[in-house]
Protein backbone atom coordinates (compact mmCIF):
# COMPACT_ATOMS: atom_id res chain seq x y z
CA UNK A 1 109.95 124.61 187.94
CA UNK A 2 111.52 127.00 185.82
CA UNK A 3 111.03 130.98 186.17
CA UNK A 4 109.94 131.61 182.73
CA UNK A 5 110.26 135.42 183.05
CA UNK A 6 111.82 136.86 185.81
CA UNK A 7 110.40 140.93 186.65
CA UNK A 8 112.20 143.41 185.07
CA UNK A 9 114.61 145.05 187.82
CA UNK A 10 114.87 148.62 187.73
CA UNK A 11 118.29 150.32 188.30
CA UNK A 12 116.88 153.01 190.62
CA UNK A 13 115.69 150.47 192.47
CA UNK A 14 119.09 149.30 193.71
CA UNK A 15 121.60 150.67 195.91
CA UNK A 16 123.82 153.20 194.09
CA UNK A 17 127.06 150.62 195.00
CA UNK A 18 125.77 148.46 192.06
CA UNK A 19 128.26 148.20 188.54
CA UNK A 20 128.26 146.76 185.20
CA UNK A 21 131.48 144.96 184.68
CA UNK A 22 132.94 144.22 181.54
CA UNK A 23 135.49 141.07 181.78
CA UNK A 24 137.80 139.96 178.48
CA UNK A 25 139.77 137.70 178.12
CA UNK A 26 143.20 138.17 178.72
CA UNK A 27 146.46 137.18 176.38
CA UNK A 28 146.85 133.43 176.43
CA UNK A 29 148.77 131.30 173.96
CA UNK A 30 145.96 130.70 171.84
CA UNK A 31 145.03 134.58 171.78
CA UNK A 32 148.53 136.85 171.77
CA UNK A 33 146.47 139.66 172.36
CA UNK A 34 143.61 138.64 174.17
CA UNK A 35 139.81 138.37 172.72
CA UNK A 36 137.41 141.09 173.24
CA UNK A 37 134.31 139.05 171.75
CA UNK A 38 135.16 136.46 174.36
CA UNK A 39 133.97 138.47 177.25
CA UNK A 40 131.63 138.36 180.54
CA UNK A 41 129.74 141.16 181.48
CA UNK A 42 128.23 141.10 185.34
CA UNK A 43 126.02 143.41 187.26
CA UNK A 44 127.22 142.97 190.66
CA UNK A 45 127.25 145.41 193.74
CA UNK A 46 131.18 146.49 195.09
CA UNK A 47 132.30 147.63 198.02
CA UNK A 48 134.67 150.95 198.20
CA UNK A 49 137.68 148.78 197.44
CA UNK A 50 135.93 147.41 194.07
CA UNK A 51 135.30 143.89 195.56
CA UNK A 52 131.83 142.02 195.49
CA UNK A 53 129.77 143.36 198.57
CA UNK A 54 127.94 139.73 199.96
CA UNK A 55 125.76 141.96 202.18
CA UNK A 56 124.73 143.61 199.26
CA UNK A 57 124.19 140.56 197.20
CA UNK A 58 122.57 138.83 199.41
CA UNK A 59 119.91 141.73 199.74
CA UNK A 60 119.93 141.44 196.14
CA UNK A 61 120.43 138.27 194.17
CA UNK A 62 118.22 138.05 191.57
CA UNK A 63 119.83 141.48 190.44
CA UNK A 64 123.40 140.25 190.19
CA UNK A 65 123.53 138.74 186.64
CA UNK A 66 125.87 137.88 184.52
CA UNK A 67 125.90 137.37 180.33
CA UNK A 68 128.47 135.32 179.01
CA UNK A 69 129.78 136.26 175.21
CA UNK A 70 131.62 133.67 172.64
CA UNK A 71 131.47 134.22 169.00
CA UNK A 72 129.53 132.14 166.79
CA UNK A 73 127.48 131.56 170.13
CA UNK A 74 124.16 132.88 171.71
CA UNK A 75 124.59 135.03 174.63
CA UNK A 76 124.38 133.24 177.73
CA UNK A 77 122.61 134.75 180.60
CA UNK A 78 122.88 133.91 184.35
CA UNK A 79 123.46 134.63 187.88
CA UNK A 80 126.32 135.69 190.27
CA UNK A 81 126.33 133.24 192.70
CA UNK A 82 127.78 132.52 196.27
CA UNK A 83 128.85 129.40 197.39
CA UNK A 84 129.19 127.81 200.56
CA UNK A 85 132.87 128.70 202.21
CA UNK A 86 132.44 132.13 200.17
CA UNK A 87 133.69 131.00 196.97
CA UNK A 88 131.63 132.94 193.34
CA UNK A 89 129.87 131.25 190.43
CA UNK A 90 128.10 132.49 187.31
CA UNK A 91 125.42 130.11 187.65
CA UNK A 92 123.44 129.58 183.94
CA UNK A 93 120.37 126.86 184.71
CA UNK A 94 118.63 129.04 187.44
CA UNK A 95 116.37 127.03 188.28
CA UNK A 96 118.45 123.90 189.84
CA UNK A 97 121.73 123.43 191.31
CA UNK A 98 124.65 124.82 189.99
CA UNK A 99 126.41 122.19 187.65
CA UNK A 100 128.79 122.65 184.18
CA UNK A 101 128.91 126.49 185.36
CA UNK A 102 132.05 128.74 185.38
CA UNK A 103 133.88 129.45 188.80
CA UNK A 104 135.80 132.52 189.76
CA UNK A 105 138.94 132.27 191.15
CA UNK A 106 139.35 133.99 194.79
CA UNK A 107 136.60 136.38 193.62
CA UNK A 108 136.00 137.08 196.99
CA UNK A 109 139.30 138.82 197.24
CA UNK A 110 139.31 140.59 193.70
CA UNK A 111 139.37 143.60 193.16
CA UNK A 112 137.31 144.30 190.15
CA UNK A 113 138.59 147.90 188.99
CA UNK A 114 139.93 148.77 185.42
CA UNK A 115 143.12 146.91 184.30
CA UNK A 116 143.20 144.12 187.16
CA UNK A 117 143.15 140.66 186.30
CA UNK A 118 140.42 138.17 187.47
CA UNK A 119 140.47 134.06 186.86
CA UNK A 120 137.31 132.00 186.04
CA UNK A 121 136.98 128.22 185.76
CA UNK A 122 135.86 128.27 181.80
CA UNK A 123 135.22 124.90 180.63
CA UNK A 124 137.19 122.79 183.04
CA UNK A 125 140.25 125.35 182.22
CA UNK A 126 141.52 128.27 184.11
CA UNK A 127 141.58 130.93 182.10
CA UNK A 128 142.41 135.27 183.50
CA UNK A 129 140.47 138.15 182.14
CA UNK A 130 141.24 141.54 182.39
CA UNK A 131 138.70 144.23 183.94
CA UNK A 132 138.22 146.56 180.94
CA UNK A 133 135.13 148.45 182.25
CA UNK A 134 133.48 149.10 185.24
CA UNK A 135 130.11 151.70 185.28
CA UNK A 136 127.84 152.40 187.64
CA UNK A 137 123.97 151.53 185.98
């Protein structure tokens, strides 16, 4: 069964550690100077350091989401995810198992603050963004 229409979540509702993140994608050969229309933007909850809080997320799953931008392509929309052995996911079909979804690299020891660099598993293909926003909701 698929959730049709998940409630709306309200941001007061959540614990003032939550953030919108803003991920682009870094310079790569194909892109010189990166690609700010090939982005991710996740609402997850950080710790003081600007790493994912599990405690948090765990209180709070369905509120971690993630979209997932591409030109010339609708806007994905998803979940943060936490695999077993602690390992992050932006899982897209929410209502089975996660398969054909990206994978962050070492997300669990990121630090997601402005300027750092982050990996995710894009397509089969490593690929690093750069942290060009964080904001509390």
């Amino acid at each position: 069964m698929t959730k049709a229409s998940s409630p709306p979540i309200l941001n007061t509702s959540l614990p003032s550690c939550f953030r919108r993140i803003r991920l682009e994608l870094a310079r790569e050969p194909d892109h010189p100077e990166g690609e700010w229309n090939v982005a991710y933007i996740m609402v997850a909850p950080l710790d003081d350091e600007g790493r994912i809080d599990p405690d948090q997320w765990k209180k709070h799953r369905d509120a971690c989401r993630v979209a997932r931008q591409r030109p010339n392509e609708p806007e994905s929309r998803g979940h943060l995810v936490h695999r077993p052995g602690g390992s992050w996911a932006f899982q897209y079909d929410i209502s089975g198992e996660v398969h054909g979804d990206e994978a962050g690299y070492h997300f669990q020891d990121e630090r997601f603050v402005l300027d750092e660099y982050v990996s995710i598993k894009d397509g089969g293909k490593m690929r690093t963004f750069r942290v060009v926003g964080v904001s509390h909701l």
